[in-house]
Protein backbone atom coordinates (compact mmCIF):
# COMPACT_ATOMS: atom_id res chain seq x y z
CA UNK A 1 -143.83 39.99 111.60
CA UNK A 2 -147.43 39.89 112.76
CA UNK A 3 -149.67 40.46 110.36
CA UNK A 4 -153.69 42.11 110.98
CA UNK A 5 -155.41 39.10 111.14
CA UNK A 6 -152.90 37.81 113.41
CA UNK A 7 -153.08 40.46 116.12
CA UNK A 8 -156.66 39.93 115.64
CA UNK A 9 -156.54 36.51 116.58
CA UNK A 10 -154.16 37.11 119.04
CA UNK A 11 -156.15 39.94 120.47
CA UNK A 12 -159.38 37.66 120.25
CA UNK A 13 -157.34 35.05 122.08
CA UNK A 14 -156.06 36.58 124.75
CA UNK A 15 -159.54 38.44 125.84
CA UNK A 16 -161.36 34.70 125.44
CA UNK A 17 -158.34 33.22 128.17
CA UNK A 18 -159.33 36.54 130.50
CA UNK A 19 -162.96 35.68 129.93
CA UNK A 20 -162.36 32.07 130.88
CA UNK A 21 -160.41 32.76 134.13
CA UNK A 22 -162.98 35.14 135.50
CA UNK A 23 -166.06 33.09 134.68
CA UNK A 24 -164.14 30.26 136.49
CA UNK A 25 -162.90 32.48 139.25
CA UNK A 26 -166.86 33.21 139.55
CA UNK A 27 -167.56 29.63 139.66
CA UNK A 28 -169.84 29.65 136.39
CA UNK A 29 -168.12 26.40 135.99
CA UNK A 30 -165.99 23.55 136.65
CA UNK A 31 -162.53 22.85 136.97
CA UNK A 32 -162.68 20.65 134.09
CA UNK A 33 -164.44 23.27 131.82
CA UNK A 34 -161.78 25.72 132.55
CA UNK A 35 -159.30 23.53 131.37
CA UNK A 36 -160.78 22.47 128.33
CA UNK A 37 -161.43 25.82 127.35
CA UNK A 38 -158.28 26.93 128.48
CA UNK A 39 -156.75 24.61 125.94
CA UNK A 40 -158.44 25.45 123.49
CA UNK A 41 -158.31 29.11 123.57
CA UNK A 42 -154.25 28.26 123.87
CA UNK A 43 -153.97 25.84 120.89
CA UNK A 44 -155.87 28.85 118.80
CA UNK A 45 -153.81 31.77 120.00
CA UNK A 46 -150.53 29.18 119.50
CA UNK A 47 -151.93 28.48 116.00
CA UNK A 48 -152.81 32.01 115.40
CA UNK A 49 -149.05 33.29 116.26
CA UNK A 50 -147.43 30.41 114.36
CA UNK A 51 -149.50 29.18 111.68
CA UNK A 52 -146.48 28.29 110.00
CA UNK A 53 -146.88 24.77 112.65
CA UNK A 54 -150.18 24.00 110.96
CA UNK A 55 -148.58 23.78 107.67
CA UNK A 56 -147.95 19.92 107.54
CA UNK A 57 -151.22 18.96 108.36
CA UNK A 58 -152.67 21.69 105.77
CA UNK A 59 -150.92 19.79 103.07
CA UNK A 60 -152.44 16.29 104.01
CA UNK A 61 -155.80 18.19 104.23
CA UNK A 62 -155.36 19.72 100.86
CA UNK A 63 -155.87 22.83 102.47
CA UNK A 64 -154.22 25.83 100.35
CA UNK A 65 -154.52 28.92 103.05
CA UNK A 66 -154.21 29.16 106.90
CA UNK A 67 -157.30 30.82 107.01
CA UNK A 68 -159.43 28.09 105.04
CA UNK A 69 -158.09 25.54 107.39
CA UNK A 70 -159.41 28.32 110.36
CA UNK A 71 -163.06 28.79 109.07
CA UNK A 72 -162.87 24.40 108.27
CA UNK A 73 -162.12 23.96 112.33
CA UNK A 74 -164.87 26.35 112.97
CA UNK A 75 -167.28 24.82 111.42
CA UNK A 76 -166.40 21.35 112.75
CA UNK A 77 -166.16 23.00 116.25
CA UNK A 78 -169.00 25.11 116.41
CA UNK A 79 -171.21 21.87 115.19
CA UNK A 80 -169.93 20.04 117.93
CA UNK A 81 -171.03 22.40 120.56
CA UNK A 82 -174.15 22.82 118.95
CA UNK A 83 -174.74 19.36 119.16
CA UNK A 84 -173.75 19.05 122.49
CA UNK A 85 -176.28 21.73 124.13
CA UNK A 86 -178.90 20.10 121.71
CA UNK A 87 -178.65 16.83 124.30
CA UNK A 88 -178.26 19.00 126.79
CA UNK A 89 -181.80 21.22 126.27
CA UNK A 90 -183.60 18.15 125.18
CA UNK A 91 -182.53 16.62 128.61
CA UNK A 92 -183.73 19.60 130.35
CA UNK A 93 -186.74 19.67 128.58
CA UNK A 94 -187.37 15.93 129.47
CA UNK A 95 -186.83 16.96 133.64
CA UNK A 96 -188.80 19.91 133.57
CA UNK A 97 -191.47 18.13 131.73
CA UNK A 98 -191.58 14.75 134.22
CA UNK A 99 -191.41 17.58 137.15
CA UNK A 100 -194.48 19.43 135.63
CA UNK A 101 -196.29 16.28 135.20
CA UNK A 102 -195.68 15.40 138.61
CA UNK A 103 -196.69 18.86 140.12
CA UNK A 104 -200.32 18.45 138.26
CA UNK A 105 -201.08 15.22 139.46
CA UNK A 106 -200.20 16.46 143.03
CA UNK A 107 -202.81 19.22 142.58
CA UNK A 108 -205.07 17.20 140.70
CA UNK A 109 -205.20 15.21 144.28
């Protein structure tokens, strides 16, 4: 039986997977975004169904409840991608500033 906080996650899941297929049929991004995201929004609403799979790796962790091990992931996941647009901006930031530079020394001519 499915509890509230699984048809939550399910719920949650299954909207993020529509999301993902309509920004992609938009062409917001790549093919190899929407897989990757696609995977991961399956491996969560596959782990939110049947946490019951999760449970052998739990015990290794020392993880008592589904839901710890949940909020853990998040963390770990949501630093990633935090990380990632960090080198991302400050790479931006680095192009825009070399094209600025270059725009005032072509109107400082």
């Amino acid at each position: 039986m499915i509890t509230g906080i699984q048809f939550i996650g399910v719920l949650f899941a299954l909207i993020m997977i529509y999301l993902t297929f309509l920004y992609y049929k938009k062409q917001s991004y790549s093919t190899k975004s929407f897989a990757l995201w696609m995977t991961i929004w399956s491996v969560f609403l596959l782990a939110t169904f049947f946490p019951s799979t999760l449970y052998g790796l739990m015990e290794e962790l020392s993880i008592q409840r589904t839901v710890d091990f949940f909020i853990i992931g998040g963390f770990l996941f949501f630093t990633a991608i935090i990380f990632h647009l960090y080198v991302i901006i400050k790479g931006l930031e680095n192009k825009i500033e070399k094209i600025v530079t270059e725009m005032a020394k072509r109107r400082a001519k």
